[in-house]
C-alpha atoms as a PDB file:
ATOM      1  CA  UNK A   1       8.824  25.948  -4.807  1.00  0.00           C
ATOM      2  CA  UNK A   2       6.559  24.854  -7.606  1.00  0.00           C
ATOM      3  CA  UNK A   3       5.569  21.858  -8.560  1.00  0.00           C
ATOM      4  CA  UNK A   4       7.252  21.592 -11.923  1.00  0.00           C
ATOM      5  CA  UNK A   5      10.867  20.622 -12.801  1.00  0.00           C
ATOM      6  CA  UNK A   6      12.299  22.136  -9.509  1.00  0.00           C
ATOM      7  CA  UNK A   7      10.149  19.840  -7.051  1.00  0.00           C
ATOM      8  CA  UNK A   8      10.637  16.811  -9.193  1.00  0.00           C
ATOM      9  CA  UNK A   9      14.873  16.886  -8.355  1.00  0.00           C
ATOM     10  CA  UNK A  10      14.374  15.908  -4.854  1.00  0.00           C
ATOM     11  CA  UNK A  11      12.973  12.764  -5.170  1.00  0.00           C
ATOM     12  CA  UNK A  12      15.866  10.997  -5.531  1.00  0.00           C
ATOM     13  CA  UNK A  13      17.034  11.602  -1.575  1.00  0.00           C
ATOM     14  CA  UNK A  14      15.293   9.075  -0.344  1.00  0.00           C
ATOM     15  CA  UNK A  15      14.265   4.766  -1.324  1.00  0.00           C
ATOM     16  CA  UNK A  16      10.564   4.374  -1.974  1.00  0.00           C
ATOM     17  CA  UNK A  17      10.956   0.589  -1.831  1.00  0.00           C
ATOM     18  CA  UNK A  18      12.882  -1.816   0.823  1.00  0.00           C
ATOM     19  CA  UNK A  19      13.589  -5.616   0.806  1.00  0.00           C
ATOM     20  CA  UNK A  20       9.758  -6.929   1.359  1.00  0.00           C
ATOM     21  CA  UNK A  21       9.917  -9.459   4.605  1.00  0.00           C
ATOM     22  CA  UNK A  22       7.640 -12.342   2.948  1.00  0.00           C
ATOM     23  CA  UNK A  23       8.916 -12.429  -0.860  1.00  0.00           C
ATOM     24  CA  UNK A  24      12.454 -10.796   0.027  1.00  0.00           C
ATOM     25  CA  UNK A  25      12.791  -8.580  -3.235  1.00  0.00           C
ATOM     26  CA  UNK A  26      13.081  -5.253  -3.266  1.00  0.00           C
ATOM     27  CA  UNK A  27       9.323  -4.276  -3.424  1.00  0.00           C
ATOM     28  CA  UNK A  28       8.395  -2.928  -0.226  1.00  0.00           C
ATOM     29  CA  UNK A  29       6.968   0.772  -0.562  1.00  0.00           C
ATOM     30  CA  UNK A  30       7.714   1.942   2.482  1.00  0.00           C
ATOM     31  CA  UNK A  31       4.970   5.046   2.170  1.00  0.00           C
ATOM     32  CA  UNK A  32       1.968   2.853   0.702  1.00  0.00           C
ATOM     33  CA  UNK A  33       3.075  -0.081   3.424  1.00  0.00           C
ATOM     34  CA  UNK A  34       2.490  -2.474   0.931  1.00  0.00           C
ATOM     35  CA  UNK A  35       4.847  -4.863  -1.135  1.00  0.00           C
ATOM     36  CA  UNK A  36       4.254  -4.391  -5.065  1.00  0.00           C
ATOM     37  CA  UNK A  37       5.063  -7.947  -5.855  1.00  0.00           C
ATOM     38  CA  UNK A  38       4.093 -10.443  -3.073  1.00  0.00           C
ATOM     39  CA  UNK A  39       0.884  -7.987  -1.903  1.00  0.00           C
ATOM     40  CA  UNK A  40       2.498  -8.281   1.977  1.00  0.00           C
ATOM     41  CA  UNK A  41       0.254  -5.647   3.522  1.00  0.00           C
ATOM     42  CA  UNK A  42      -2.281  -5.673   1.588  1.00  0.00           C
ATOM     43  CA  UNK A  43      -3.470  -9.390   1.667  1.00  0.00           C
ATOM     44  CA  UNK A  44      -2.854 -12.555   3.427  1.00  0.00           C
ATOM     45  CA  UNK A  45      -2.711 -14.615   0.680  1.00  0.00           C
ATOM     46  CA  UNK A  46      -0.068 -14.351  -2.284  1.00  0.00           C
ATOM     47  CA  UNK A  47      -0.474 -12.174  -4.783  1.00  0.00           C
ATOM     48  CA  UNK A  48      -0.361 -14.243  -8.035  1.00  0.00           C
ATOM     49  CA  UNK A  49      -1.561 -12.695 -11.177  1.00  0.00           C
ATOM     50  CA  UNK A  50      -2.566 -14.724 -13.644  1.00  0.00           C
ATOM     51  CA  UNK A  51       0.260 -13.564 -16.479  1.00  0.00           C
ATOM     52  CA  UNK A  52       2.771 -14.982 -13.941  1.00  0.00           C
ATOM     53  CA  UNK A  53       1.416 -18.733 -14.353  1.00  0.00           C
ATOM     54  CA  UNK A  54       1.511 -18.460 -18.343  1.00  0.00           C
ATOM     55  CA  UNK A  55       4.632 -20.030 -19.791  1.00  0.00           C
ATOM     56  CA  UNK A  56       5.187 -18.734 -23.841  1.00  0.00           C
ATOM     57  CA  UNK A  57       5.412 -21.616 -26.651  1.00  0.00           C
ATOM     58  CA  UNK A  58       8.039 -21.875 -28.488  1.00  0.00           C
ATOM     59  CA  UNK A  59       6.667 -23.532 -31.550  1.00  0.00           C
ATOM     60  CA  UNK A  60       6.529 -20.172 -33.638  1.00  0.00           C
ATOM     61  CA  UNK A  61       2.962 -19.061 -32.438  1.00  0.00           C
ATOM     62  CA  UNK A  62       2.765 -15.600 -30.444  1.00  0.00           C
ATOM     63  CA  UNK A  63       0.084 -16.823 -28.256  1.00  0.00           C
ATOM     64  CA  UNK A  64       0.313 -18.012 -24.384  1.00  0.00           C
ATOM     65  CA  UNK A  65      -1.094 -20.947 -23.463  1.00  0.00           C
ATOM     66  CA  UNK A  66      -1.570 -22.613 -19.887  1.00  0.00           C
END
């Protein structure tokens, strides 16, 4: 089989991602071993990036600020 069109219809057999064990969403690649939104597996600490603490105004500007 190639690795065009045909190869790409089987990957919907099987869930890349589980229910993470630290952060309990749905996040846990199971293949990279990793959770994509808590980092449990790849770090101790939390993963927190920094877009996540902005909050937007709402005064009409299309800035962030802290």
């Amino acid at each position: 089989m190639g690795k065009g069109t045909p190869s790409k219809g089987k990957k919907n057999k099987a869930a890349s991602h589980k229910t993470c064990r630290r952060c309990g969403k749905h996040s846990y690649h199971r293949r990279k071993g990793f959770c994509a939104s808590c980092g449990f597996g790849h770090t101790a600490k939390l993963r927190q990036p920094g877009f996540r603490n902005r909050y937007r105004s709402f005064n009409g500007k299309k800035s962030f600020y802290r």
